[in-house]
Protein backbone atom coordinates (compact mmCIF):
# COMPACT_ATOMS: atom_id res chain seq x y z
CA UNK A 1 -157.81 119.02 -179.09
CA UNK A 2 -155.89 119.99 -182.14
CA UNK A 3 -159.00 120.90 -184.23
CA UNK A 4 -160.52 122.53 -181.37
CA UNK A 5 -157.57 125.08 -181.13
CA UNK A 6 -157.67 126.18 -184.08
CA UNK A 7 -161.24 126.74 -184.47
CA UNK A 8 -160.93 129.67 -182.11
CA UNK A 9 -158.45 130.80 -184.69
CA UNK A 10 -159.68 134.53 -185.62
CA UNK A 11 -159.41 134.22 -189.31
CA UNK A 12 -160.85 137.40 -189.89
CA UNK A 13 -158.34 139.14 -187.83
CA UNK A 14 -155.59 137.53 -189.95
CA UNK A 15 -157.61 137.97 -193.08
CA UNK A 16 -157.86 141.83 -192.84
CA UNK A 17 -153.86 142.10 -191.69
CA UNK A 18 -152.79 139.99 -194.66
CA UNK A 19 -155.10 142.18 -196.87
CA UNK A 20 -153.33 145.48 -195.45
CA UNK A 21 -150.02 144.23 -195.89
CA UNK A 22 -150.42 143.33 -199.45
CA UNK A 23 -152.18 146.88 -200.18
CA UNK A 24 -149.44 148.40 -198.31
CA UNK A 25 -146.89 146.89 -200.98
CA UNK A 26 -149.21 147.60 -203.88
CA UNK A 27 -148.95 151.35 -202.33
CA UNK A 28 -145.21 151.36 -201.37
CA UNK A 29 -145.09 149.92 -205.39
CA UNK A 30 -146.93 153.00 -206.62
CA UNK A 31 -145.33 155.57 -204.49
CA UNK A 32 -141.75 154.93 -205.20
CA UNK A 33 -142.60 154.57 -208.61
CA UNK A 34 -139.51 155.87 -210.56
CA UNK A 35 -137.58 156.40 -208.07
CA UNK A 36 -134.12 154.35 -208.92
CA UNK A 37 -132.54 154.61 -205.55
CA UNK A 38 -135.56 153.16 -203.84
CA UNK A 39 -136.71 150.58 -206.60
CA UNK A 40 -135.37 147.31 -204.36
CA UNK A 41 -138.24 148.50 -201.23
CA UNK A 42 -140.48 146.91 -202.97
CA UNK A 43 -139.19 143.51 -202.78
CA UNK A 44 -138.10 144.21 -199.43
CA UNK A 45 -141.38 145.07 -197.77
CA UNK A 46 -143.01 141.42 -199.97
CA UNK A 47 -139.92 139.35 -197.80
CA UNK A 48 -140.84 141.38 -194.82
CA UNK A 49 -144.35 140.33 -195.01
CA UNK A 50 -144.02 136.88 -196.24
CA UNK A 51 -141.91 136.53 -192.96
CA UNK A 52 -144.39 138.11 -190.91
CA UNK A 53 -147.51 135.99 -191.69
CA UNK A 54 -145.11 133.06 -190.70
CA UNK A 55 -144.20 134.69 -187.28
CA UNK A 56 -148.19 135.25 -186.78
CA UNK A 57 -149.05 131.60 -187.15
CA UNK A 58 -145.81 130.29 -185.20
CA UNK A 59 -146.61 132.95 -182.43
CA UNK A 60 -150.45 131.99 -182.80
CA UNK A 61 -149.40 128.40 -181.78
CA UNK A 62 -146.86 129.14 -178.93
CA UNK A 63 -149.14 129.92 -175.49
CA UNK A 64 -148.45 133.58 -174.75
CA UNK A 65 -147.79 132.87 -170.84
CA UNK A 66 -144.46 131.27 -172.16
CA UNK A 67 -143.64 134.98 -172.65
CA UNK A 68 -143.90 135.38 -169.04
CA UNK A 69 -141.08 133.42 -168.46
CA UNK A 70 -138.92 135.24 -171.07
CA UNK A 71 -140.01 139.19 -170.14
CA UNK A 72 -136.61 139.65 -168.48
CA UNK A 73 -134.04 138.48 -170.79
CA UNK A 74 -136.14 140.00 -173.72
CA UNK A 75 -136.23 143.18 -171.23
CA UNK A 76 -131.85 142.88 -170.56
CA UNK A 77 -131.30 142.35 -174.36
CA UNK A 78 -133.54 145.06 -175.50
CA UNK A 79 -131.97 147.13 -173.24
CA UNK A 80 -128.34 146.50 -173.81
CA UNK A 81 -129.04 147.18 -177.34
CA UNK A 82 -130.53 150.65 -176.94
CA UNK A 83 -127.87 151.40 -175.30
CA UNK A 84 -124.91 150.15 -177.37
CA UNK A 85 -126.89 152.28 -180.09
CA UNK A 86 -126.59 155.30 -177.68
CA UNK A 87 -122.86 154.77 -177.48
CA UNK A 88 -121.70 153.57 -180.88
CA UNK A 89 -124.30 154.10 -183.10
CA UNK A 90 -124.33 155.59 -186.64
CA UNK A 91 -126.69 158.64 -186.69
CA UNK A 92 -128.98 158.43 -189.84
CA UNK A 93 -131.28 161.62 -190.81
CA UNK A 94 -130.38 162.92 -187.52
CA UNK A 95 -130.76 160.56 -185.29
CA UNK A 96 -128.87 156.93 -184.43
CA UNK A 97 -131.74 154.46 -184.01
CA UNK A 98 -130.59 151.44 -186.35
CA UNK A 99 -128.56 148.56 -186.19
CA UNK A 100 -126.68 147.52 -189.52
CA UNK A 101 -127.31 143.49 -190.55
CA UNK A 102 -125.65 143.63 -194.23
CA UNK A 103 -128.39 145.75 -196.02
CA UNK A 104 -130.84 144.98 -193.54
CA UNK A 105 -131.44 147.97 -190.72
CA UNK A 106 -132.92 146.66 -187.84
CA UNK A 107 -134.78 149.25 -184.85
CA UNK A 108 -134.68 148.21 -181.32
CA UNK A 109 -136.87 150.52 -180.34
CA UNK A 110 -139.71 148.41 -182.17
CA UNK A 111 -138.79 145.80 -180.11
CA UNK A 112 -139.13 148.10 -177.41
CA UNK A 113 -142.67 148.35 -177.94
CA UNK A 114 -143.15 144.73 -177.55
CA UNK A 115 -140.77 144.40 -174.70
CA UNK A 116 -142.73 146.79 -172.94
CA UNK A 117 -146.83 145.54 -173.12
CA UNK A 118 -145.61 142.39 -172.23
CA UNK A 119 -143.23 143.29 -168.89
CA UNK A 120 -146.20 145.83 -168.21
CA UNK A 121 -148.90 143.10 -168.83
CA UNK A 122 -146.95 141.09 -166.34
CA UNK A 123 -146.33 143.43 -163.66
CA UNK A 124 -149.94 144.70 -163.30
CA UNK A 125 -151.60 141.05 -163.62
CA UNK A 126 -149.16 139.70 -161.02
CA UNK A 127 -149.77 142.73 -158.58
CA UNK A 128 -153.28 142.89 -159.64
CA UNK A 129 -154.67 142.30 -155.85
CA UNK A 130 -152.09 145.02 -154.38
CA UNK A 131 -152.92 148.35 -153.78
CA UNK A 132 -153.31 150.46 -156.53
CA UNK A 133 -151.12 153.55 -154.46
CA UNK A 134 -148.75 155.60 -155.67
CA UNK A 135 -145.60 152.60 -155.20
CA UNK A 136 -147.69 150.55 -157.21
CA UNK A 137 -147.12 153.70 -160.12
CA UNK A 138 -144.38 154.74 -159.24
CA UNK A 139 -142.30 150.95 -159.92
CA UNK A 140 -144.78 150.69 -163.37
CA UNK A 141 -143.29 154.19 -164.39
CA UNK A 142 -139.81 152.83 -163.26
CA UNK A 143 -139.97 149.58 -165.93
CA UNK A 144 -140.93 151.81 -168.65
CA UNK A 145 -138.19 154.07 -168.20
CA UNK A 146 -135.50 151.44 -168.35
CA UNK A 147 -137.00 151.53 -171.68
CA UNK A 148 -138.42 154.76 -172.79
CA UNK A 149 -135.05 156.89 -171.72
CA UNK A 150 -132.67 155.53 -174.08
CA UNK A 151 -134.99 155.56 -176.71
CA UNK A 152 -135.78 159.27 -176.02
CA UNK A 153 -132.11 159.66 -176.40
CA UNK A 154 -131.79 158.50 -179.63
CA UNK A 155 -133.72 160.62 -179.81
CA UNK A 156 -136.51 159.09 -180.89
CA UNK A 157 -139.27 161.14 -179.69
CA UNK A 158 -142.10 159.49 -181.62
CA UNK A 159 -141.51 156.10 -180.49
CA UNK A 160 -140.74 157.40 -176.96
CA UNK A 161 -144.07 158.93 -176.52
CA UNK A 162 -145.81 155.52 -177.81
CA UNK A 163 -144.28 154.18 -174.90
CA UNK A 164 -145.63 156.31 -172.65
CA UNK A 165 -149.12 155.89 -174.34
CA UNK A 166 -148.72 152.35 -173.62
CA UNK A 167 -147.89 152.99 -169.76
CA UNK A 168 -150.80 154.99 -168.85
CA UNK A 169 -153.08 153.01 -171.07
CA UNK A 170 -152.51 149.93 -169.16
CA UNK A 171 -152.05 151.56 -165.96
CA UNK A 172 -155.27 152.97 -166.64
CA UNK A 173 -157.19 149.69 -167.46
CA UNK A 174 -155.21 148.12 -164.87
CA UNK A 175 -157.38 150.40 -162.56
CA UNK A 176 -155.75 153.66 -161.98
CA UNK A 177 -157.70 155.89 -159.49
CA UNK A 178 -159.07 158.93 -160.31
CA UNK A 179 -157.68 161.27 -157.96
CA UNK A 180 -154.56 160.29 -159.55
CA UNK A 181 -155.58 161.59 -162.95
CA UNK A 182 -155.31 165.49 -161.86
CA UNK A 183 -151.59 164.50 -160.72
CA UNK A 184 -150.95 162.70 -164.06
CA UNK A 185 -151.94 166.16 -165.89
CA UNK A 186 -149.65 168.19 -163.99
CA UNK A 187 -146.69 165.91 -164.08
CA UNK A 188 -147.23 165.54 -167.94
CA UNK A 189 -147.15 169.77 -168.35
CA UNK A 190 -144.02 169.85 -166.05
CA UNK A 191 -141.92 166.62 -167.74
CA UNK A 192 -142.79 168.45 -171.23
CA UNK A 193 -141.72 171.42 -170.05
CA UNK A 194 -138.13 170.07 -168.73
CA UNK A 195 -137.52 167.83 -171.65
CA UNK A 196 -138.31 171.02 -174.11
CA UNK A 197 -134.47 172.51 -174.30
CA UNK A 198 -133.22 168.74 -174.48
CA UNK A 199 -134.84 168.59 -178.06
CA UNK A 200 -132.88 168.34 -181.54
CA UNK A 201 -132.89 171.25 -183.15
CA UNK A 202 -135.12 169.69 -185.87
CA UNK A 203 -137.53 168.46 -183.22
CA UNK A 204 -138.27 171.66 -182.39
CA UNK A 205 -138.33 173.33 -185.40
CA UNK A 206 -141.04 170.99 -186.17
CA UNK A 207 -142.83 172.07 -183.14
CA UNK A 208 -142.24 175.51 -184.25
CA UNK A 209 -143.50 175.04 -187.84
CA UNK A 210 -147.05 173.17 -186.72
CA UNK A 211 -147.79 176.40 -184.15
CA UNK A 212 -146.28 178.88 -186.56
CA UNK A 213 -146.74 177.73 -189.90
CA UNK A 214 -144.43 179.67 -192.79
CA UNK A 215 -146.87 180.04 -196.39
CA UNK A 216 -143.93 180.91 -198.15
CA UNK A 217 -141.47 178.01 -196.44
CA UNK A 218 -140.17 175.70 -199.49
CA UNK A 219 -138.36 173.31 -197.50
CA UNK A 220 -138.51 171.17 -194.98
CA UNK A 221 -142.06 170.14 -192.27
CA UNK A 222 -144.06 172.70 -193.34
CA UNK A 223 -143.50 172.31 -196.81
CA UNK A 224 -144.24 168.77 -196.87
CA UNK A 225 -147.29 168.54 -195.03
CA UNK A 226 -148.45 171.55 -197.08
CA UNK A 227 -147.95 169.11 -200.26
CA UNK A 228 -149.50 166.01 -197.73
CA UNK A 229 -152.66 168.27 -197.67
CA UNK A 230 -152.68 169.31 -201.62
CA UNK A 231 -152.02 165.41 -202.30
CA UNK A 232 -155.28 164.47 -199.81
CA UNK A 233 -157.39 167.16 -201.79
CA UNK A 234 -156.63 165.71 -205.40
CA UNK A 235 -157.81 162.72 -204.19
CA UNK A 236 -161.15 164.05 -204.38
CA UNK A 237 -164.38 161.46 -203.52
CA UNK A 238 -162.87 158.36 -205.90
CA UNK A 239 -159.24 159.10 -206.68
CA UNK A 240 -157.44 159.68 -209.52
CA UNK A 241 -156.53 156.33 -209.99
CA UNK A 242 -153.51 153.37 -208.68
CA UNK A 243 -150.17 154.90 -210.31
CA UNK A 244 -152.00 158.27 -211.56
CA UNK A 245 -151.06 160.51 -209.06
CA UNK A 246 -149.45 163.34 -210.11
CA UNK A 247 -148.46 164.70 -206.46
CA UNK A 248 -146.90 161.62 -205.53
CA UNK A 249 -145.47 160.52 -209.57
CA UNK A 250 -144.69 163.71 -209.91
CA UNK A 251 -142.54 163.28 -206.20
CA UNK A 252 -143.85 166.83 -204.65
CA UNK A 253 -145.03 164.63 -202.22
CA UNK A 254 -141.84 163.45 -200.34
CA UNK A 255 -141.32 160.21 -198.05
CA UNK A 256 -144.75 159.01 -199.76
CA UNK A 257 -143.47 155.41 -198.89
CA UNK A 258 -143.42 155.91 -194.94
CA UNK A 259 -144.70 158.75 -193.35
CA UNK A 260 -146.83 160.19 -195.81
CA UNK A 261 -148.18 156.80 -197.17
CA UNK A 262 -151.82 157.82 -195.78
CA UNK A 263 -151.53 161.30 -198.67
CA UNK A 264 -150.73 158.90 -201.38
CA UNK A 265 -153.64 156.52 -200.44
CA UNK A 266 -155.62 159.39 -200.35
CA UNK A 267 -154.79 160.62 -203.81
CA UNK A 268 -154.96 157.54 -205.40
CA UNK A 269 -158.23 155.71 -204.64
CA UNK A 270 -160.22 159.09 -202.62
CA UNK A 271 -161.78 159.62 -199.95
CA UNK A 272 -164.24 156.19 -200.65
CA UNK A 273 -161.00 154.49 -200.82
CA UNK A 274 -159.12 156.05 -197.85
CA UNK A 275 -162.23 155.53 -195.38
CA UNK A 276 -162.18 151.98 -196.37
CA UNK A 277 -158.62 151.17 -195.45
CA UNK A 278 -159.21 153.31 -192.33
CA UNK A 279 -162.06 150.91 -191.50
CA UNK A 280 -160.16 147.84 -191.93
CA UNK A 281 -157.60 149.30 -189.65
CA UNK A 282 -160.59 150.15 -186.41
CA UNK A 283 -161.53 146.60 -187.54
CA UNK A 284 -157.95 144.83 -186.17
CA UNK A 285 -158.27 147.34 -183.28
CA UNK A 286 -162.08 146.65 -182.22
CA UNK A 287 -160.51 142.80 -183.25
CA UNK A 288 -157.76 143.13 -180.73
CA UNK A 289 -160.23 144.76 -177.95
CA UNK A 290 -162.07 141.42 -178.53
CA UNK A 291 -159.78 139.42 -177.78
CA UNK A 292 -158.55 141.46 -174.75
CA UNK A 293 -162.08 141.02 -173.55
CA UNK A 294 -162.36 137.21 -174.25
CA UNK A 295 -158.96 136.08 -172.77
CA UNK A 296 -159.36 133.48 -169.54
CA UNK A 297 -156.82 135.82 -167.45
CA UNK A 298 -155.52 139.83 -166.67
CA UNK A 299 -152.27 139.01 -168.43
CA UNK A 300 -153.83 137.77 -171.93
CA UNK A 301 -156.33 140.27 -171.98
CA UNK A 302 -153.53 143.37 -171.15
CA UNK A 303 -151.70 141.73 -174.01
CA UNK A 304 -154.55 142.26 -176.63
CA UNK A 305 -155.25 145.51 -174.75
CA UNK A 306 -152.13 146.68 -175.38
CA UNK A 307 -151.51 145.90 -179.02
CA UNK A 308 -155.02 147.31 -179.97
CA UNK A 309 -154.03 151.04 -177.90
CA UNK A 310 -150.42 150.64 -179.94
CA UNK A 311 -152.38 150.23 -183.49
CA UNK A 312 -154.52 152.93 -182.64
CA UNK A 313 -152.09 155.29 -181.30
CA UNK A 314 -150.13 154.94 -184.14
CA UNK A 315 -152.93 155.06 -186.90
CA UNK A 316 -154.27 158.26 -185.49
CA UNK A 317 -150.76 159.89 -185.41
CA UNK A 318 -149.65 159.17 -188.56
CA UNK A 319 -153.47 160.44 -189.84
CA UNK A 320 -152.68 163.23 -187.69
CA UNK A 321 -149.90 164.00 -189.37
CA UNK A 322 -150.92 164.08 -192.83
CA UNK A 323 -153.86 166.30 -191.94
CA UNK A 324 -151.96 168.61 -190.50
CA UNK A 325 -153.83 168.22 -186.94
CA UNK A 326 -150.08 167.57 -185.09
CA UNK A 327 -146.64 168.01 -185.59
CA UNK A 328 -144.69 165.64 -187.93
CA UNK A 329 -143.69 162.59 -186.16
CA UNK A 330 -142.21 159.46 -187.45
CA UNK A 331 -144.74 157.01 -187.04
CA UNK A 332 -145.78 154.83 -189.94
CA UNK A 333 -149.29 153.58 -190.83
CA UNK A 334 -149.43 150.27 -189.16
CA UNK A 335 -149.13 147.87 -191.99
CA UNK A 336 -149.68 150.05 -195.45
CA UNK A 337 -146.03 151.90 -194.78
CA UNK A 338 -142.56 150.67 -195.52
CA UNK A 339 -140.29 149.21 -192.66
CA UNK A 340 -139.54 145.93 -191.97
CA UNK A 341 -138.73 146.33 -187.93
CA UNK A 342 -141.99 148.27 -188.08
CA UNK A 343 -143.85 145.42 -189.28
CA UNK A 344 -142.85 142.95 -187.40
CA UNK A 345 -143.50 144.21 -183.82
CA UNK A 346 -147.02 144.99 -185.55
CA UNK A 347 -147.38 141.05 -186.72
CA UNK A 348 -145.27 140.05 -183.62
CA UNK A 349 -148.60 141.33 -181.66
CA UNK A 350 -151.17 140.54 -183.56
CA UNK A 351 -149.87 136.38 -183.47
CA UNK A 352 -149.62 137.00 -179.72
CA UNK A 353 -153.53 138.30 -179.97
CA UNK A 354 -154.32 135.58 -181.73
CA UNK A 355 -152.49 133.08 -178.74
CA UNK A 356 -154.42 134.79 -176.41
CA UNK A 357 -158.18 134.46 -178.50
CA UNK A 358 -157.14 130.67 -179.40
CA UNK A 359 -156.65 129.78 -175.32
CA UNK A 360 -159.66 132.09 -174.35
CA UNK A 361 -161.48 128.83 -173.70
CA UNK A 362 -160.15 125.69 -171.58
CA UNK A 363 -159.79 122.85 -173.80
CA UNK A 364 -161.67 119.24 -173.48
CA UNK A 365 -159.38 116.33 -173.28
């Protein structure tokens, strides 16, 4: 039985994450090159991922409907802390999303993420045979906010909007009805329009600088995607080379570590180079889909589902972003950037993938 398990294993699915983690640090290396105050991330980010290809294998062996049985207390304690950060938090850069562990910052709204495919995997494979009305939305909705609220009031717009990404997306696969869609649409225009005036002040000047750009602005969003772009175009076809960047060694290029990882990938090893490290990324997404496809029942295969949309979703933002196609967000590149909370809700899913791909099958006793 034991041998049979693991032979479902997806190795290749592991074998392309581990790859992009350890690229990510050689990256994270090369960016913050010289950079005194950031010279222990480095170190950091190897811990972060030695602990996260142990958390893929331990949540690779643990069967993912024991998850089931822990939705609400992970759900209570998720939610308790968002909103102890809400109330006591320390802002940092604007906004008070982290808890303080020593020198370790931990974000609950990465756990949020997790908290929320699997409650929504749940809900819609246990009412899966109910009609799919507008009480069956309206209660999904209702579980996401419990979530998505207190992260918004971080505020934490990013993240909060990955959330809702999530909703619809498994609402959608979950069979959502068409004549719902139109509905969807107009209730997205008029909750956008409402939660406009409840924005920081540097969420919307970020807003305001991707519609009306400033050429001459030296500071702040517009100025660094403007160097995001220049960085992408030095790159050229092959790159000038790991650690020969002058945008990024040369630091015009600023949070190169995080945000801006994709422009220093870009610079460094081209176009050639920056295609193939997008491809490994659709590769753990088509990966994911696989499994979601594969899985012997609805709440596996919305579990896969779900991790593969929040990969995606976050990949093509943070691309987005660095090509100037949306406004700046804070969304890393799912397993090149820096951030240890990110990258464990990232590794967190793809063990639970692999659960689901390794029971896919019924075992012979």
């Amino acid at each position: 039985m034991k041998g049979l398990t693991w032979r479902h294993f997806d190795f290749w699915l592991f074998g392309v994450v581990v790859f992009l983690s350890i690229f990510g640090i050689a990256m994270i290396r090369s960016a913050i090159a010289g950079s005194i105050g950031l010279v222990d991330q480095v170190n950091r980010q190897m811990i972060w991922v030695g602990i996260g290809l142990v958390v893929i294998l331990l949540t690779a062996v643990i069967d993912y409907h024991y998850w089931a049985s822990l939705i609400r207390p992970m759900y209570l304690i998720t939610f308790l802390l968002l909103v102890f950060i809400f109330v006591a938090g320390q802002a940092r850069f604007g906004a008070a999303r982290w808890l303080e562990a020593g020198s370790i910052l931990i974000q609950p709204s990465e756990l949020g993420k997790i908290v929320i495919i699997l409650a929504l995997a749940d809900y819609f494979a246990r009412n899966q045979d109910k009609p799919h009305d507008l009480r069956w939305i309206a209660r999904s909705l209702l579980l996401t906010g419990g979530i998505a609220i207190w992260v918004f009031l971080q505020p934490n717009l990013s993240t909060t909007i990955v959330i809702m990404v999530l909703w619809f997306s498994m609402l959608w696969i979950s069979g959502l009805k068409l004549k719902y869609l139109l509905l969807f649409i107009l209730l997205a225009i008029v909750v956008a329009g409402l939660a406009y005036p409840l924005l920081q002040p540097y969420q919307k000047a970020r807003i305001a600088n991707f519609l009306f750009p400033d050429p001459n602005a030296r500071h702040g969003d517009t100025y660094n995607v403007d160097q995001a772009l220049i960085t992408i175009g030095s790159g050229g076809w092959f790159g000038m080379g790991y650690g020969h960047g002058s945008q990024v060694q040369l630091r015009f290029l600023k949070v190169r570590h995080t945000d801006f990882i994709f422009s220093a990938m870009a610079e460094e090893f081209g176009f050639v180079g920056t295609v193939f490290i997008v491809g490994l990324l659709i590769f753990v997404i088509l990966r994911c889909l696989r499994a979601g496809r594969l899985a012997s029942d609805t709440f596996g295969g919305l579990i896969a589902y779900g991790f593969a949309v929040l990969i995606f979703f976050q990949t093509a933002v943070n691309i987005g972003v660095n090509l100037s196609l949306i406004p700046v967000t804070g969304l890393t590149l799912p397993f090149v950037s820096y951030g240890g909370s990110s990258l464990l809700s990232l590794v967190l899913g793809i063990g639970m993938v692999e659960s689901v791909i390794l029971r896919h099958k019924p075992l012979d006793f």
